[in-house]
PDB file of N, CA and C in Angstrom:
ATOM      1  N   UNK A   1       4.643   2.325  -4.513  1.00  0.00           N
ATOM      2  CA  UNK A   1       5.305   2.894  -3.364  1.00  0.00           C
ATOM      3  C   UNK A   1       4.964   4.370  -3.291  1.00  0.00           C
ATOM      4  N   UNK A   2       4.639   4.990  -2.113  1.00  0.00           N
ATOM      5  CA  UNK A   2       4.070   6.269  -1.861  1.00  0.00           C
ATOM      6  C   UNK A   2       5.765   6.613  -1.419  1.00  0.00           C
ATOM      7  N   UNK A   3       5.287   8.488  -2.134  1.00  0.00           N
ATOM      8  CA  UNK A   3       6.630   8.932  -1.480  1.00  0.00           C
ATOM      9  C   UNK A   3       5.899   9.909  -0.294  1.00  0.00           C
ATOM     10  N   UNK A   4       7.048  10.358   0.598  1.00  0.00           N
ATOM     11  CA  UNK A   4       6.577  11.426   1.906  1.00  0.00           C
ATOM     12  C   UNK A   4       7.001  12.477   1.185  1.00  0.00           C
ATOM     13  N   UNK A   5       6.672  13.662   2.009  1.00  0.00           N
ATOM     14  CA  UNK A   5       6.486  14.871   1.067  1.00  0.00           C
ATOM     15  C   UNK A   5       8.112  15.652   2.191  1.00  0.00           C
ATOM     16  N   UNK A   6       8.548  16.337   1.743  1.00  0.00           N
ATOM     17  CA  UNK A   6       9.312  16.755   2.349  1.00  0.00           C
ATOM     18  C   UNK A   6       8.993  17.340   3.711  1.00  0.00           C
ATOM     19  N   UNK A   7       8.123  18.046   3.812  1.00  0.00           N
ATOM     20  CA  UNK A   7       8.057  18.734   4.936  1.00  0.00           C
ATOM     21  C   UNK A   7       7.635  17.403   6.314  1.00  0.00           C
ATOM     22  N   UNK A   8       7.405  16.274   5.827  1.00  0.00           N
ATOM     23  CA  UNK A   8       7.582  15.264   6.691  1.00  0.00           C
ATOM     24  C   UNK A   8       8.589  14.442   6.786  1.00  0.00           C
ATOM     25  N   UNK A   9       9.301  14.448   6.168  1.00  0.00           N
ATOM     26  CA  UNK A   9      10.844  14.011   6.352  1.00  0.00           C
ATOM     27  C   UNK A   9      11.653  14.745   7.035  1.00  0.00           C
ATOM     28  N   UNK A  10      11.519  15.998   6.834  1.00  0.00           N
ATOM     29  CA  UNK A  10      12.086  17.347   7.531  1.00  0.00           C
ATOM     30  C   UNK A  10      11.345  17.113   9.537  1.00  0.00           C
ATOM     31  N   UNK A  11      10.839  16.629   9.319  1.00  0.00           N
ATOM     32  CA  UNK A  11       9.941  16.386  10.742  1.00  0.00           C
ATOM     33  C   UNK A  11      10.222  15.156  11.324  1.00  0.00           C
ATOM     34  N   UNK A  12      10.149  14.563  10.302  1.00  0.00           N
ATOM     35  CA  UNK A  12      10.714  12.920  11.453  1.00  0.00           C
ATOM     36  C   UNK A  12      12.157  13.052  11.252  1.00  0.00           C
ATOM     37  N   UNK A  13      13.239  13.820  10.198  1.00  0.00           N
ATOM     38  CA  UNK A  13      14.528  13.946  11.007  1.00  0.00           C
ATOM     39  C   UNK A  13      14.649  14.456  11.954  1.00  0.00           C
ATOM     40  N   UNK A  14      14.216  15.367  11.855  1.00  0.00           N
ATOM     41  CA  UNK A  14      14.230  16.317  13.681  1.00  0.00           C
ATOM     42  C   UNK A  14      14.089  15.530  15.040  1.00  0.00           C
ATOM     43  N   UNK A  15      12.739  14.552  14.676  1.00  0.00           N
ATOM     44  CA  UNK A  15      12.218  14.278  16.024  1.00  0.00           C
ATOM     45  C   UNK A  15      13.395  12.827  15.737  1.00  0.00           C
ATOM     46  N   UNK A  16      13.807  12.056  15.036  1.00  0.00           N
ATOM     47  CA  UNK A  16      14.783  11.092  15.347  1.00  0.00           C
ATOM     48  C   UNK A  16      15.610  11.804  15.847  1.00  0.00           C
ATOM     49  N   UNK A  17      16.598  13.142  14.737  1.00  0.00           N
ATOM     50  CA  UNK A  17      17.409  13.540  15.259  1.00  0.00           C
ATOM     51  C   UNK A  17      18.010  13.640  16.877  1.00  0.00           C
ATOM     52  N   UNK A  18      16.888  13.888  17.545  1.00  0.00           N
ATOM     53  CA  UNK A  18      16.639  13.910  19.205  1.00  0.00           C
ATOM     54  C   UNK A  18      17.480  12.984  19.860  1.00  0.00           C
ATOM     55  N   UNK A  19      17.362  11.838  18.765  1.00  0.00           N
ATOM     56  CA  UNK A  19      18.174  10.731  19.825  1.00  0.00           C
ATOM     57  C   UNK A  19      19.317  10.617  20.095  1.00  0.00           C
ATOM     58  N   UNK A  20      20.494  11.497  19.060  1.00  0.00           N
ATOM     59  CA  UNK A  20      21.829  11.587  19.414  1.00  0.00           C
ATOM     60  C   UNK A  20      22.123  12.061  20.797  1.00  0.00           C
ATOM     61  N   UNK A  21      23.187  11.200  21.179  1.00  0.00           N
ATOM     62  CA  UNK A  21      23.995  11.491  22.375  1.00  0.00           C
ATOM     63  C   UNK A  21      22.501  11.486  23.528  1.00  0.00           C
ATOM     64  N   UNK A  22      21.642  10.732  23.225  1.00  0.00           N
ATOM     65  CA  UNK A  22      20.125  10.396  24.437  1.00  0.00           C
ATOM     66  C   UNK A  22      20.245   8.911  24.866  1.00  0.00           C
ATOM     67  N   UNK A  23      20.339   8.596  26.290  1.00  0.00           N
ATOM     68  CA  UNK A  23      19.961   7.596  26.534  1.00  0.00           C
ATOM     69  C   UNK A  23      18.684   7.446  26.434  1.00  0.00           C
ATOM     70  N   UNK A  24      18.367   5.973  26.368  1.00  0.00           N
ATOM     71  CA  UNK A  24      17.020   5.100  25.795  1.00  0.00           C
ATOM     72  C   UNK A  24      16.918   4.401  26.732  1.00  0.00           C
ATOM     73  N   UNK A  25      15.338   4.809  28.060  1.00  0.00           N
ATOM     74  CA  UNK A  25      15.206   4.014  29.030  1.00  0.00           C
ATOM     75  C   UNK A  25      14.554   2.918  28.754  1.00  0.00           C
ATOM     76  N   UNK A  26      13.413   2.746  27.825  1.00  0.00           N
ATOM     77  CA  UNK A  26      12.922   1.977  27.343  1.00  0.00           C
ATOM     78  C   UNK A  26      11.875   1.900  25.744  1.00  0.00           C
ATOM     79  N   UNK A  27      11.878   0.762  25.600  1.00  0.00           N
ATOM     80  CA  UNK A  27      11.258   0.381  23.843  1.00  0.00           C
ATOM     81  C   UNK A  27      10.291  -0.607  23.938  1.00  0.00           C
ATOM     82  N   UNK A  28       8.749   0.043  23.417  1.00  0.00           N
ATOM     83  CA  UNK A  28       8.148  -0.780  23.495  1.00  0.00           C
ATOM     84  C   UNK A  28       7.353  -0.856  21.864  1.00  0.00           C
ATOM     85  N   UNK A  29       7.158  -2.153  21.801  1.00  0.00           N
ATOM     86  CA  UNK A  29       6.773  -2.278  20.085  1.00  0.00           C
ATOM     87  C   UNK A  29       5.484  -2.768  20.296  1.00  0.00           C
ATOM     88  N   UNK A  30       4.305  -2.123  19.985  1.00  0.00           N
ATOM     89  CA  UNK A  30       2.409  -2.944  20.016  1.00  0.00           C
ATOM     90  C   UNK A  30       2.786  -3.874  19.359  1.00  0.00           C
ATOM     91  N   UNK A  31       2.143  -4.486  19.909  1.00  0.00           N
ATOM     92  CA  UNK A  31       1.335  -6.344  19.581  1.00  0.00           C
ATOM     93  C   UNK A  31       1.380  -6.336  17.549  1.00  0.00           C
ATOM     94  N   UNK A  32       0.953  -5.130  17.411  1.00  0.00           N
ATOM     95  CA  UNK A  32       0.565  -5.449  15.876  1.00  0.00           C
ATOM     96  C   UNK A  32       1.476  -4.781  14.944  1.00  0.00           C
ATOM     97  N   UNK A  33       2.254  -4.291  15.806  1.00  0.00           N
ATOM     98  CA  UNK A  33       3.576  -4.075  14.985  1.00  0.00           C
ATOM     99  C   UNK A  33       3.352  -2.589  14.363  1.00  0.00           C
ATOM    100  N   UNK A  34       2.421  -2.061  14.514  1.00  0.00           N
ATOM    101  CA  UNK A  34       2.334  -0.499  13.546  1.00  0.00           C
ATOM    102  C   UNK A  34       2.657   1.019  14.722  1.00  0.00           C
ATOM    103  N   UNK A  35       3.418   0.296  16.002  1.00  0.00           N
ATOM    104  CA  UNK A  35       3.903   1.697  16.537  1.00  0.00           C
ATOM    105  C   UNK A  35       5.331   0.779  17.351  1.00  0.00           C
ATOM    106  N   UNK A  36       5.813   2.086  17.740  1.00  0.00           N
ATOM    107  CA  UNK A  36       7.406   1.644  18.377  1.00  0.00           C
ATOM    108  C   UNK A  36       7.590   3.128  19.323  1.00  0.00           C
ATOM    109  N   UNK A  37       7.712   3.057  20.888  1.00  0.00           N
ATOM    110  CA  UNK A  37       8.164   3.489  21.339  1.00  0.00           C
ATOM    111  C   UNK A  37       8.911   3.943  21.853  1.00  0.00           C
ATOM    112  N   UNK A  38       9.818   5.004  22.235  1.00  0.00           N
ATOM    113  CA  UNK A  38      11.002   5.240  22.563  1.00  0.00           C
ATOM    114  C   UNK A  38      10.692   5.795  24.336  1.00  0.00           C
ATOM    115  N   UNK A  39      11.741   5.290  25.457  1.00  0.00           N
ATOM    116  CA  UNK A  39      11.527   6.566  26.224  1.00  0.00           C
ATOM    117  C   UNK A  39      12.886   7.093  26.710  1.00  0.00           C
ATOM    118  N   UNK A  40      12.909   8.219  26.313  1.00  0.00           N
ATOM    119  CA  UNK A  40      14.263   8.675  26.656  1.00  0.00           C
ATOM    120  C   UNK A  40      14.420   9.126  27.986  1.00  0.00           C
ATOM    121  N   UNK A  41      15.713   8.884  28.834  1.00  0.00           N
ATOM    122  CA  UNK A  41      15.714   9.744  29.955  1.00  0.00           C
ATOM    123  C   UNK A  41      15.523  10.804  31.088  1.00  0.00           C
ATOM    124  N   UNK A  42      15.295  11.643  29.899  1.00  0.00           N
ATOM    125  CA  UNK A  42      14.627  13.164  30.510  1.00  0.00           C
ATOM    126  C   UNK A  42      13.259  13.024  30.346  1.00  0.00           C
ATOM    127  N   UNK A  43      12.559  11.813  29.813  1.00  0.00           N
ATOM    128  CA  UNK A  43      11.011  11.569  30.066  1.00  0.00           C
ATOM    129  C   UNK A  43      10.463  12.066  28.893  1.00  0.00           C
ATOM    130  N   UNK A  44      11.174  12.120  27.724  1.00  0.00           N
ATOM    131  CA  UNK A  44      10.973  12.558  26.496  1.00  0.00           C
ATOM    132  C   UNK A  44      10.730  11.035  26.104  1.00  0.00           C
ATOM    133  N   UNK A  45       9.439  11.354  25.080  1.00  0.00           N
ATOM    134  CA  UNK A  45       8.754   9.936  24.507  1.00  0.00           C
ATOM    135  C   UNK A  45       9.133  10.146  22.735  1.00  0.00           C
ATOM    136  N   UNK A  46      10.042   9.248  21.948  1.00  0.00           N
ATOM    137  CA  UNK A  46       9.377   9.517  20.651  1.00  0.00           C
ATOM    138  C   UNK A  46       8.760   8.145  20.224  1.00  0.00           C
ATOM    139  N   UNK A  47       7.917   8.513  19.224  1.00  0.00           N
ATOM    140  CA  UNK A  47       6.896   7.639  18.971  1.00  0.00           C
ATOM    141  C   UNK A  47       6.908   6.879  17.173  1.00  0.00           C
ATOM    142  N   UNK A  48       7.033   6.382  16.864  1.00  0.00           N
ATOM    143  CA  UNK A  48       6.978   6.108  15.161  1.00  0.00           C
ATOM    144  C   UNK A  48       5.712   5.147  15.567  1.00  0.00           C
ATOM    145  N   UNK A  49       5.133   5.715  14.161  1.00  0.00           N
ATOM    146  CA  UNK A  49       3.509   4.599  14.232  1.00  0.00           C
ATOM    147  C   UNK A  49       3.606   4.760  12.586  1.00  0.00           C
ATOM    148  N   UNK A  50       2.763   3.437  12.475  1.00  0.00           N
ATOM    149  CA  UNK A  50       2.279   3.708  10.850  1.00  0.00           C
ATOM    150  C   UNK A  50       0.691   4.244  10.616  1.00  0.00           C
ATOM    151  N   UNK A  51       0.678   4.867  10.160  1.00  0.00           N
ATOM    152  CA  UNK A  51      -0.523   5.335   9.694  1.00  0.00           C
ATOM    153  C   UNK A  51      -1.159   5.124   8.528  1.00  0.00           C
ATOM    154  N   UNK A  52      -2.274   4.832   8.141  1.00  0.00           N
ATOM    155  CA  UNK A  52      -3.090   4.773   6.808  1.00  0.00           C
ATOM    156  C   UNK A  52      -3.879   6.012   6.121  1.00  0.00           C
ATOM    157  N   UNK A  53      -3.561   6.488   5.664  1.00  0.00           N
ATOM    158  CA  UNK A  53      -4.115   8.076   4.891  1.00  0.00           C
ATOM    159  C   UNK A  53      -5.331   7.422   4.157  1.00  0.00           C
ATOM    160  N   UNK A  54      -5.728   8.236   3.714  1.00  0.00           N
ATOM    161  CA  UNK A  54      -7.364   8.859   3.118  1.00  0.00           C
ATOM    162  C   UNK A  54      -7.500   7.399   2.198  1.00  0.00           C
ATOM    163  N   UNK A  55      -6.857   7.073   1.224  1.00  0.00           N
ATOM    164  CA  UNK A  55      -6.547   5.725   0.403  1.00  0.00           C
ATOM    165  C   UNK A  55      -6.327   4.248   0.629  1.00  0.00           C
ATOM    166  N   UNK A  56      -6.469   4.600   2.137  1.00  0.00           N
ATOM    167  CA  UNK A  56      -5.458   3.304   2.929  1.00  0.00           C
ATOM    168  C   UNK A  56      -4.451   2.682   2.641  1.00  0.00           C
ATOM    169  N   UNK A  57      -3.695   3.597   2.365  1.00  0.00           N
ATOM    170  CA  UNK A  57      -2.014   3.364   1.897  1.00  0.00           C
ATOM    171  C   UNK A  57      -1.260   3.797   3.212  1.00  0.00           C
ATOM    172  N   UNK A  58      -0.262   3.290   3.184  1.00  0.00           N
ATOM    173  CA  UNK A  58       0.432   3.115   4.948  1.00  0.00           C
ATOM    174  C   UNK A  58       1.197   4.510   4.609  1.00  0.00           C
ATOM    175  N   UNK A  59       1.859   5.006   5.899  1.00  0.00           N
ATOM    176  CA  UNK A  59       2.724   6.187   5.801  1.00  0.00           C
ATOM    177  C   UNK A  59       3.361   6.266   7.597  1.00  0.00           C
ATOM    178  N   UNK A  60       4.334   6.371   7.772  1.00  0.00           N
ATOM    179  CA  UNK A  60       5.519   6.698   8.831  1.00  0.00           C
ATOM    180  C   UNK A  60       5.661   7.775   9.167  1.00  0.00           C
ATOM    181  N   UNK A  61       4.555   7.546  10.462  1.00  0.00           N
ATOM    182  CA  UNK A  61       4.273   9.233  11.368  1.00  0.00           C
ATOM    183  C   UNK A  61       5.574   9.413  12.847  1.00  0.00           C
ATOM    184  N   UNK A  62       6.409  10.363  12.545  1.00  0.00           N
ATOM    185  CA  UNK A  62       7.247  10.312  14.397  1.00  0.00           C
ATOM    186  C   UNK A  62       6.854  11.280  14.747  1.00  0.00           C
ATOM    187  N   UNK A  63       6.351  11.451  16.077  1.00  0.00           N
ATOM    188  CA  UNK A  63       6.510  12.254  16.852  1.00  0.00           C
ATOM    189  C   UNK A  63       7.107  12.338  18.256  1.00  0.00           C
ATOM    190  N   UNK A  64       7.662  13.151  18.472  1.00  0.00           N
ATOM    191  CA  UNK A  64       8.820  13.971  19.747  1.00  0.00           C
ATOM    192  C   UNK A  64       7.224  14.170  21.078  1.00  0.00           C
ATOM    193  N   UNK A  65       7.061  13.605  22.271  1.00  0.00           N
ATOM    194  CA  UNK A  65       6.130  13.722  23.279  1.00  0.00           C
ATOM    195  C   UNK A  65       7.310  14.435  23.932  1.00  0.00           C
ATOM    196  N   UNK A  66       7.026  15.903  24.614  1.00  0.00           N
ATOM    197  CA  UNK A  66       7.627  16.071  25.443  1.00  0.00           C
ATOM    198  C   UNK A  66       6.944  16.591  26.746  1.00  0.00           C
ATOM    199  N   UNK A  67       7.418  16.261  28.199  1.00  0.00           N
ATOM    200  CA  UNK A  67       6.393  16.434  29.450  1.00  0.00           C
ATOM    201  C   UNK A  67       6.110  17.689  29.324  1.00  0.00           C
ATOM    202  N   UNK A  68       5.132  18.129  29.906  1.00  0.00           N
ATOM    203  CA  UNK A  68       5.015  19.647  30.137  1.00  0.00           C
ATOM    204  C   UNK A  68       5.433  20.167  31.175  1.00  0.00           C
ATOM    205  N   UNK A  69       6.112  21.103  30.940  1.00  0.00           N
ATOM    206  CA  UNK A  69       6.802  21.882  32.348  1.00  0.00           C
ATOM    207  C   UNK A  69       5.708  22.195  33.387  1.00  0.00           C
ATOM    208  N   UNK A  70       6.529  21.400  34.968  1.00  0.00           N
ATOM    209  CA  UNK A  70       5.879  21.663  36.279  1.00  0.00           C
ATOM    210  C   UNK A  70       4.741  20.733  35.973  1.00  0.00           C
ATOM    211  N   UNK A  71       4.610  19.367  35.073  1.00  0.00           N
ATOM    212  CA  UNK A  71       3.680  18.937  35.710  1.00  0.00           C
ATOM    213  C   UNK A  71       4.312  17.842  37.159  1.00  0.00           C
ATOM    214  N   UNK A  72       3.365  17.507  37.968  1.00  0.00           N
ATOM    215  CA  UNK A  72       3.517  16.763  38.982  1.00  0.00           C
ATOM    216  C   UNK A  72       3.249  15.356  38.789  1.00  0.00           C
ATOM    217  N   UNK A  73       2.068  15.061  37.650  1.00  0.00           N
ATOM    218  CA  UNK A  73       1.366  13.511  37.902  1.00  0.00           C
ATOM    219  C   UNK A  73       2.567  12.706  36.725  1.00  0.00           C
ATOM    220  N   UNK A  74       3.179  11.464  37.310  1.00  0.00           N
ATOM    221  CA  UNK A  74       3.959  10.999  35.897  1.00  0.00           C
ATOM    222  C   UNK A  74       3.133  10.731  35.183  1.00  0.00           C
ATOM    223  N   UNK A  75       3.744  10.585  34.275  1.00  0.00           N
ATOM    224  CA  UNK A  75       3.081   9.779  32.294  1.00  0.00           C
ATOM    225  C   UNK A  75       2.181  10.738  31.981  1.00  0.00           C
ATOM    226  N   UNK A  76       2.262  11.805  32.541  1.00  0.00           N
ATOM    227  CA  UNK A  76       0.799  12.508  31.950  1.00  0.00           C
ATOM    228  C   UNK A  76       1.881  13.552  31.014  1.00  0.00           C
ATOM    229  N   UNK A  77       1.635  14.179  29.656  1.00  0.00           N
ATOM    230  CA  UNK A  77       2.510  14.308  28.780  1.00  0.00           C
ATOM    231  C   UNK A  77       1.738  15.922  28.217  1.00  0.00           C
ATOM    232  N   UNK A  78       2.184  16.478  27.393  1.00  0.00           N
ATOM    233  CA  UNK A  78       1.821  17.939  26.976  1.00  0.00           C
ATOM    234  C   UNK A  78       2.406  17.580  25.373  1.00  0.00           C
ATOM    235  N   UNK A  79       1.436  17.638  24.716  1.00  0.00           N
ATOM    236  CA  UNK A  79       1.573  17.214  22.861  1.00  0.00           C
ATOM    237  C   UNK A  79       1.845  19.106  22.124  1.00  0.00           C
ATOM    238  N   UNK A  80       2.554  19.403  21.857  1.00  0.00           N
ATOM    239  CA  UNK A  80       2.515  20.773  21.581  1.00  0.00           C
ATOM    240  C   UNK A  80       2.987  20.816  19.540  1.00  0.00           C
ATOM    241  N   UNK A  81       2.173  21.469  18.892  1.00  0.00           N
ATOM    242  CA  UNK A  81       1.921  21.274  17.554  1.00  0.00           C
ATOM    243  C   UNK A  81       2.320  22.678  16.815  1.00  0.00           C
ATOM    244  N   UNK A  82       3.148  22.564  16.478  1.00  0.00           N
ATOM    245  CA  UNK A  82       3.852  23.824  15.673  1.00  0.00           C
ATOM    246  C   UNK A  82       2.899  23.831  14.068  1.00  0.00           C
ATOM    247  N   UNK A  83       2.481  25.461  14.170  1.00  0.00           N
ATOM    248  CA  UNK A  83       1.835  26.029  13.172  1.00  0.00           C
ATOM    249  C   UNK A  83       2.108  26.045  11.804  1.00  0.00           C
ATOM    250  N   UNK A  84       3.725  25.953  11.591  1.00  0.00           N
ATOM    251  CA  UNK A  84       4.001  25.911  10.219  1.00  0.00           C
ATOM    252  C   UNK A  84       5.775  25.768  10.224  1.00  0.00           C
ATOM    253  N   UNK A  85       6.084  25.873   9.340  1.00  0.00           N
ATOM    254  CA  UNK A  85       7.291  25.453   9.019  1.00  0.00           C
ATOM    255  C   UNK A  85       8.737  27.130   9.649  1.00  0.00           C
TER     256      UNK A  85
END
């Protein structure tokens, strides 16, 4: 069993965290079972996928999609990646 390192636990609480007191418009789970979508109300997406690292050992990636301000086209999304802790 692989452990996660903190600073990714610290990251997927956050981006779960999100979901308190959020309605959930919809959930969609791929065919193969290694992602799960969330879409929350305000058009906020979170995402859990499994991932395979360098070893091909599995690992539990979330990330928080949030729209980008003033866009116009739906589903089109703005991925924004914080530098460090």
């Amino acid at each position: 069993m692989s452990t996660a390192s903190v600073q990714d636990l610290r990251r997927i609480a956050e981006a779960v965290g999100q979901l308190r007191d959020r309605r959930v418009l919809d959930v969609v789970m791929r065919s193969d079972c290694r992602q799960l979508r969330l879409t929350l109300e305000d058009g906020q997406i979170l995402q859990v996928s499994v991932l395979l690292d360098e070893s091909g050992k599995p690992r539990l990636d979330v990330d928080l999609l949030r729209p980008a301000d003033g866009v116009a086209t739906p589903g089109q999304l703005e991925v924004r990646f914080d530098g460090g802790e």
